[in-house]
Protein backbone atom coordinates (compact mmCIF):
# COMPACT_ATOMS: atom_id res chain seq x y z
CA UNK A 1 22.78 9.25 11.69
CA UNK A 2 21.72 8.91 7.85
CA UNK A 3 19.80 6.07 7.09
CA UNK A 4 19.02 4.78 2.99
CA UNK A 5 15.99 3.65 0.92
CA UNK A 6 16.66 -0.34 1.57
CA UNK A 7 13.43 -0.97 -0.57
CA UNK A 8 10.72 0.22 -2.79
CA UNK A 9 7.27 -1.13 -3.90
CA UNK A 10 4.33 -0.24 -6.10
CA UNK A 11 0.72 -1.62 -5.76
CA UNK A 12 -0.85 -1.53 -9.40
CA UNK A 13 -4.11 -3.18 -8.32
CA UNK A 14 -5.66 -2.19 -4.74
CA UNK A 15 -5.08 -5.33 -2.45
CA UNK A 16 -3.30 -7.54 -5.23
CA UNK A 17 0.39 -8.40 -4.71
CA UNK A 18 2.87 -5.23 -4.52
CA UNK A 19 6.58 -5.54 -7.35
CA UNK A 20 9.59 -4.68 -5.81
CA UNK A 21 11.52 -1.89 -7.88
CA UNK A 22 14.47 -0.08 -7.73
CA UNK A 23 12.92 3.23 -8.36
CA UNK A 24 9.71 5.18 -7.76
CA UNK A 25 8.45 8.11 -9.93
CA UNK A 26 6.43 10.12 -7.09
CA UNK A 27 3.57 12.11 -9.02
CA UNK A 28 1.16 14.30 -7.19
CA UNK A 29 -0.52 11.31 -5.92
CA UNK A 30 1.95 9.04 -4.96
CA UNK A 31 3.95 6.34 -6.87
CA UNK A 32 3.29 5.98 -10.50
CA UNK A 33 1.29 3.12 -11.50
CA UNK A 34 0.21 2.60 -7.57
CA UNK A 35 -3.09 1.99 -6.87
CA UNK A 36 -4.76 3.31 -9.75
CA UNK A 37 -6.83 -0.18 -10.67
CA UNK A 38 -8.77 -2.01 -7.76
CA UNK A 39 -11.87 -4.26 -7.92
CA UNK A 40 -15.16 -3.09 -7.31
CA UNK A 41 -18.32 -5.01 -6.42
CA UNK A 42 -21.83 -4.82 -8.16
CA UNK A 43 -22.35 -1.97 -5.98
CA UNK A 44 -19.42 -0.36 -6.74
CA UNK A 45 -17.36 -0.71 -3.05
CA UNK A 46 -14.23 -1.96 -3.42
CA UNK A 47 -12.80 -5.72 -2.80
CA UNK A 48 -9.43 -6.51 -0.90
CA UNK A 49 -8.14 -9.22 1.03
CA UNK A 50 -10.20 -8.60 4.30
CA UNK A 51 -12.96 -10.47 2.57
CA UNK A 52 -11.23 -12.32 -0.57
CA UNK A 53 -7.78 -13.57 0.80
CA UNK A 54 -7.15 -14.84 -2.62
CA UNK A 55 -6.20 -11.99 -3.88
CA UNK A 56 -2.78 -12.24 -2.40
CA UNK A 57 -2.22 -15.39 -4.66
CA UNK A 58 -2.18 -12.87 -8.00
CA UNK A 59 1.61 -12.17 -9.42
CA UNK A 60 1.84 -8.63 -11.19
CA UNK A 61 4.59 -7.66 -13.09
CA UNK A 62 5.11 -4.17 -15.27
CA UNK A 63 6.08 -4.48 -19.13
CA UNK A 64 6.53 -2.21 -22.01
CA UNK A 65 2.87 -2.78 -22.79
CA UNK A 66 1.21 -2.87 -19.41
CA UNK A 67 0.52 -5.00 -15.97
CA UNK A 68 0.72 -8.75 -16.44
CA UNK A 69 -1.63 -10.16 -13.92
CA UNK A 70 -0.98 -13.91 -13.52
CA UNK A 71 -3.16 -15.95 -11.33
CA UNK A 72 -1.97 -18.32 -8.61
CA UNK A 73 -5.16 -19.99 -8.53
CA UNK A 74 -6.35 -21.05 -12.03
CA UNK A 75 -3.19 -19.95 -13.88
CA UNK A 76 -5.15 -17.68 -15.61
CA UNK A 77 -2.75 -14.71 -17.41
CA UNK A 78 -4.14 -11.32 -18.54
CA UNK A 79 -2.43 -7.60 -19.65
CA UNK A 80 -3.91 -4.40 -19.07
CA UNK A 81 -3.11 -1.39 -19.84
CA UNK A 82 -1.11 1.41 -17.43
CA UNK A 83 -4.26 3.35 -17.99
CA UNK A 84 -7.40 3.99 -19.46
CA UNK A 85 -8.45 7.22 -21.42
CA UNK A 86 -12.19 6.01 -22.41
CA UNK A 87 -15.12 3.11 -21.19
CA UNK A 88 -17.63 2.85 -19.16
CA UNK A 89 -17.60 5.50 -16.21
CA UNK A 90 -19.27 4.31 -12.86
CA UNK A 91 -19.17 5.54 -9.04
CA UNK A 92 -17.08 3.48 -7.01
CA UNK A 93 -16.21 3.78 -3.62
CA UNK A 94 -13.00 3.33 -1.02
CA UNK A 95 -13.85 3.63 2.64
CA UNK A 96 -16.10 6.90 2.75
CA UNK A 97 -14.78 8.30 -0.36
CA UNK A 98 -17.08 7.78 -3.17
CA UNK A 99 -15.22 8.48 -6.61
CA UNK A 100 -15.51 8.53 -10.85
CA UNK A 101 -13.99 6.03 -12.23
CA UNK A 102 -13.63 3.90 -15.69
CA UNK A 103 -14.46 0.47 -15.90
CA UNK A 104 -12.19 -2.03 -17.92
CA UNK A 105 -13.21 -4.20 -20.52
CA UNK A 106 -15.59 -7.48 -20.07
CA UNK A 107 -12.97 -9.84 -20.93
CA UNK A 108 -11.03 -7.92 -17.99
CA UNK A 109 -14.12 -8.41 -15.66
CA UNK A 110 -14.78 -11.87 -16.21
CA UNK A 111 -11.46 -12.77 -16.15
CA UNK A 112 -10.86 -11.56 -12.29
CA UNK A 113 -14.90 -13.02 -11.99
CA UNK A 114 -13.59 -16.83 -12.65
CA UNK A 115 -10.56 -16.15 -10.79
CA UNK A 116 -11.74 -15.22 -7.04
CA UNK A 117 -15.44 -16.85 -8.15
CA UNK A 118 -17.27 -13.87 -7.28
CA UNK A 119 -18.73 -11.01 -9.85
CA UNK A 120 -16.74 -8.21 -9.79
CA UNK A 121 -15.35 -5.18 -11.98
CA UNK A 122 -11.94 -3.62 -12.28
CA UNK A 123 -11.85 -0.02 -12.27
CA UNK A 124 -8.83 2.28 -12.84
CA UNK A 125 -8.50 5.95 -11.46
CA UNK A 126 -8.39 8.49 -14.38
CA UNK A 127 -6.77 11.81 -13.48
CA UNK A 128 -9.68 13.56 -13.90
CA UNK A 129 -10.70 12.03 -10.65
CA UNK A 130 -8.86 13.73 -7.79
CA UNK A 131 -9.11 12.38 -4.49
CA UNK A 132 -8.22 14.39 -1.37
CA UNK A 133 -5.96 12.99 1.82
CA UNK A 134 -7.48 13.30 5.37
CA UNK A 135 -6.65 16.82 5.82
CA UNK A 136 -6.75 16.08 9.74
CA UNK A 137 -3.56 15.04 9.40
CA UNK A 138 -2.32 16.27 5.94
CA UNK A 139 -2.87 19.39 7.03
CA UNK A 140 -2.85 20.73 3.51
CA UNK A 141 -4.81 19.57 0.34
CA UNK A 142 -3.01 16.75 -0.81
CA UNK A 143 -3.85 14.13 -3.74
CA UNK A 144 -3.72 10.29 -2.88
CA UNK A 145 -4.63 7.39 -4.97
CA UNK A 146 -7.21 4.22 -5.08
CA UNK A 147 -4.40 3.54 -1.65
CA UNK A 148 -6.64 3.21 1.60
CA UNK A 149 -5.55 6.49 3.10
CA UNK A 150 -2.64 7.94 2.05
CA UNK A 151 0.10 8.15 -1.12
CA UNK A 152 2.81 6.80 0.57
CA UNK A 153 3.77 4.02 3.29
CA UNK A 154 6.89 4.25 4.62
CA UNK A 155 8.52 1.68 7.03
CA UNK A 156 11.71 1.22 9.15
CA UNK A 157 13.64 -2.20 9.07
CA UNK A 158 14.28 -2.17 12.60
CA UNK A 159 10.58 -1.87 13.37
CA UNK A 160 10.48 -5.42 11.45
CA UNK A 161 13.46 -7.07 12.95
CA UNK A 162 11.96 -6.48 16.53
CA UNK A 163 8.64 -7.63 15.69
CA UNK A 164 10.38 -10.74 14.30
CA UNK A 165 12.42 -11.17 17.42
CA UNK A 166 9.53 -11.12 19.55
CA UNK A 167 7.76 -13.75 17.09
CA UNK A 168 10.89 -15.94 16.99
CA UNK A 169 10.35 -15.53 20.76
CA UNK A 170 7.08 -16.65 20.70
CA UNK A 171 7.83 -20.08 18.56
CA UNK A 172 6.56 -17.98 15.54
CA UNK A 173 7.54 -17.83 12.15
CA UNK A 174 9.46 -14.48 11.16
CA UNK A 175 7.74 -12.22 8.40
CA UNK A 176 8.37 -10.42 5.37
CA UNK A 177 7.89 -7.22 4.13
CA UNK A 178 4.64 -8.43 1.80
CA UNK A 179 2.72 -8.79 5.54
CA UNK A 180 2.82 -4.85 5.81
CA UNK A 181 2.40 -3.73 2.08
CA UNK A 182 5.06 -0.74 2.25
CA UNK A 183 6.11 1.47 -0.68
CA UNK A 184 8.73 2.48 0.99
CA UNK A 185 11.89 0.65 3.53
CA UNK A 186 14.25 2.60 5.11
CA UNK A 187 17.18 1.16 6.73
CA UNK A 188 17.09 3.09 9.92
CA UNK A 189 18.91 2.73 13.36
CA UNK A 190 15.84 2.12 15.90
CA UNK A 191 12.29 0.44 16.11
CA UNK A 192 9.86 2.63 14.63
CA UNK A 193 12.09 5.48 15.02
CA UNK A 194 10.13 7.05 11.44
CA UNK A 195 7.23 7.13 13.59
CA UNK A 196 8.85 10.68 14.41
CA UNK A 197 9.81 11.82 10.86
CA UNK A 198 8.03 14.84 10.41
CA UNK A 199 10.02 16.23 8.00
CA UNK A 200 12.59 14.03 5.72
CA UNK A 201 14.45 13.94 2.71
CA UNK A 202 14.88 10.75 0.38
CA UNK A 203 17.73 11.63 -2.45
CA UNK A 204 16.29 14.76 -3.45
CA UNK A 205 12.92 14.15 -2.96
CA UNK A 206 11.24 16.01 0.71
CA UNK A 207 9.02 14.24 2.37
CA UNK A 208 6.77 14.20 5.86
CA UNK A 209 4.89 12.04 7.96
CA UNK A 210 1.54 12.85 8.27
CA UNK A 211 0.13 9.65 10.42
CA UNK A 212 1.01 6.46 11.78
CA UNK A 213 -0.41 3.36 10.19
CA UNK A 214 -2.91 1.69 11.81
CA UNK A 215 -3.49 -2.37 10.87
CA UNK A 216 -6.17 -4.76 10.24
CA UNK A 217 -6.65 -8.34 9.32
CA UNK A 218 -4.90 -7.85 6.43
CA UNK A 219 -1.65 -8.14 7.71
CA UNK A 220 -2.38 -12.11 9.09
CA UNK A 221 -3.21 -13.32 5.61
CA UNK A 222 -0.13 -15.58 4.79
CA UNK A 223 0.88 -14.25 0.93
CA UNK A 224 1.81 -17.49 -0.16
CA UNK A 225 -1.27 -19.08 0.63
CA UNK A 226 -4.07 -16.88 0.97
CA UNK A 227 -4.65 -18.83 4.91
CA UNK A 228 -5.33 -16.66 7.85
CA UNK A 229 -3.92 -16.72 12.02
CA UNK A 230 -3.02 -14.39 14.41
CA UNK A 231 0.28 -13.28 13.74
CA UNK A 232 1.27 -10.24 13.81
CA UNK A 233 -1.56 -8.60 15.49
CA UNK A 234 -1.44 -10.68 18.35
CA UNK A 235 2.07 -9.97 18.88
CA UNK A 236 1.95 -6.24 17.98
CA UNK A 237 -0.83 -5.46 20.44
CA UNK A 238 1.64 -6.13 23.44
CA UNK A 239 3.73 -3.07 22.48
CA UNK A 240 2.24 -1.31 19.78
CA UNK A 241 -1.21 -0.27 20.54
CA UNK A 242 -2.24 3.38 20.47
CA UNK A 243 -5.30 4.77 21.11
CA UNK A 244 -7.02 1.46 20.65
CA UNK A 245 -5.71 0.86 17.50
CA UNK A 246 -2.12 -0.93 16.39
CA UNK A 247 0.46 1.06 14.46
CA UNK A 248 2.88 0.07 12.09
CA UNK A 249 4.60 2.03 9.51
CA UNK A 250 4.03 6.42 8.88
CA UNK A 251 2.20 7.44 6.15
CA UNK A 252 3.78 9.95 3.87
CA UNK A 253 3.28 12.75 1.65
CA UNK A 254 5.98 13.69 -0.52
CA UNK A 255 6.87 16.07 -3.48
CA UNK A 256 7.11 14.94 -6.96
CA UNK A 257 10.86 13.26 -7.87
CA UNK A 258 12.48 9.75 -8.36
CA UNK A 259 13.27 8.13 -5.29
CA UNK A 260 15.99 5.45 -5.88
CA UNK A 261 17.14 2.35 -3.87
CA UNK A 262 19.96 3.38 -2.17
CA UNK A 263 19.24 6.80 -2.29
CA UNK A 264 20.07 8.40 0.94
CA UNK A 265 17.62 9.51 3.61
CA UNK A 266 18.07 12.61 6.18
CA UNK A 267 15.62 13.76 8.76
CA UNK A 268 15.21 17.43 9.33
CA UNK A 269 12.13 17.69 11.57
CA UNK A 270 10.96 15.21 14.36
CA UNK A 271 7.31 15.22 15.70
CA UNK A 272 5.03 12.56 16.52
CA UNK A 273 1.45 12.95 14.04
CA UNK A 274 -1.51 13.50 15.95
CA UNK A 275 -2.97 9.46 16.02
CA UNK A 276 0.60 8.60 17.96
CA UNK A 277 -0.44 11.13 20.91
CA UNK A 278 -3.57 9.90 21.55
C-alpha cells in the first residue's frame, strides 16, 4: 500500500525546538538548515536537553534574514545568520566525533549564557567540516550533520498512535510528535512498519534505512515545560526493547532532492538494519 509524507521538520540548533515545514531541501548531509548550530561548553562538548531541559522552552523560526531564536524563559529575542563564512574556529565535539567548527559572535554567546544561566558558545558547522555516518550501518561513506547520529529521522504515525493507546491505557497523557524530534512522518499502515524500509522512495527523492533509533531521556522532557517523568520510556520498554536498548523511529540516508508534504512514499526493499536483529 502507498503511504505519504504526513510531516516534515528541521532542527536549526542541536537540541533546541524543531519548525514544522512543508518542504525539505535534502543536501548531502541531510535537511538544509538542520543541525548546523548547537551549543558547546567551555570545553567544547556539546549541550542538549539531557542536562539543560530548558532548552526545549526556545521558539525558532526561519526568515529571509536568518533563525529567530526567541526565549521562553527570559523573553529574550536574537537572529543569526543561516551560516557563517568567518570567526573564531574551535574543536568541538558530538558524542565521539570531535569536529572544526566556527564560533558565533559574543553578543550570540552571552545571549544563550543569560538564557539557560550557564557559560556556553554557539557553534555552527561550516562545510568545510565533513562529518562521516557510522559506516556500521551506513555501509557507505555518508555525510551527516551536528544531528546525534544520522541525517535523517524518519517515523511512522501508527508507531505513535499505539504508543498513545497504550499510554491512554495506562491513565497517561497522549504525546506529540516534539517528544521524538523526527524530520520526517510518514503516514503508514502499521506500528513501526518503517522499521523494515530498507529501500524507499519519498516523491522523487530515494531513500534507505540504515538503523533503528534508539532513545534516551530526552524523549520524557515535557516541551512545554522543560519538567521531566517517565513517559514514554517506561511504556516503550514493555514492547519495544531491542538488544537492551528502546527503538523508535529508522534513521535515514537519502539522496539530494525536495521532499514535500504530501509527497508520496513507496517502499521497494524491506530488511530489518543490523541494531533490530540483535
Amino acid at each position: 500500500m502507498t503511504s505519504s509524507v504526513l510531516q516534515l521538520f528541521v532542527y536549526p540548533i542541536k537540541s533546541l525546538k524543531g519548525i514544522a515545514c512543508d518542504e525539505l531541501l535534502l543536501t548531502d548531509r541531510g535537511p538544509a538548515n538542520d543541525r548546523r548550530w548547537m551549543l558547546v561548553d567551555e570545553h567544547g562538548r556539546f549541550i542538549t536537553q539531557r542536562e539543560v531541559p530548558r532548552l526545549c522552552l526556545f521558539d525558532l523560526a526561519l526568515l529571509d534574514n536568518g533563525i529567530r531564536v526567541q526565549s521562553g524563559v527570559n523573553d529574550g529575542c536574537i537572529t543569526i545568520p543561516f551560516a557563517l563564512t568567518s570567526g573564531v574556529s574551535r574543536n568541538v565535539s558530538v558524542w565521539s566525533d570531535t569536529l572544526d567548527a566556527i564560533e558565533c559572535t559574543n553578543e550570540v554567546n552571552q545571549f544563550f549564557s543569560q538564557e539557560i544561566d550557564r557559560d556556553c558558545r554557539l557553534v555552527y558547522m561550516p562545510d568545510a567540516t565533513e562529518r562521516l555516518s557510522d559506516i556500521r550501518y551506513s555501509g557507505t561513506r555518508s555525510l551527516t550533520s551536528l544531528a546525534d547520529a544520522f541525517p535523517i529521522l524518519l517515523v511512522g504515525s501508527q508507531s505513535l498512535e499505539l504508543l498513545n493507546r497504550r499510554l491512554i491505557e495506562a491513565n497517561e497523557p497522549a504525546l506529540t510528535w516534539d517528544r521524538f524530534r523526527p524530520n520526517v512522518v510518514v503516514n503508514t499502515h502499521e506500528p513501526h512498519e518503517e522499521d523494515a524500509w530498507a529501500g524507499f522512495r519519498m516523491g522523487n527523492v530515494q531513500a534507505r534505512g540504515v538503523k533503528l533509533c534508539s532513545r534516551c531521556v530526552m524523549t520524557t522532557i515535557e516541551q512545554s515545560s522543560a519538567l521531566g517523568g517517565k513517559e514514554p520510556l517506561r511504556t516503550l520498554a514493555t514492547y519495544r526493547k531491542i538488544g537492551g536498548k528502546i527503538m523508535f523511529g529508522q534513521h535515514v540516508i537519502a539522496e539530494k532532492g525536495i521532499v514535500r508534504v504530501g509527497d508520496s512514499v513507496e517502499v521497494d526493499l524491506i530488511g530489518l538494519p543490523a541494531n533490530a536483529r540483535s
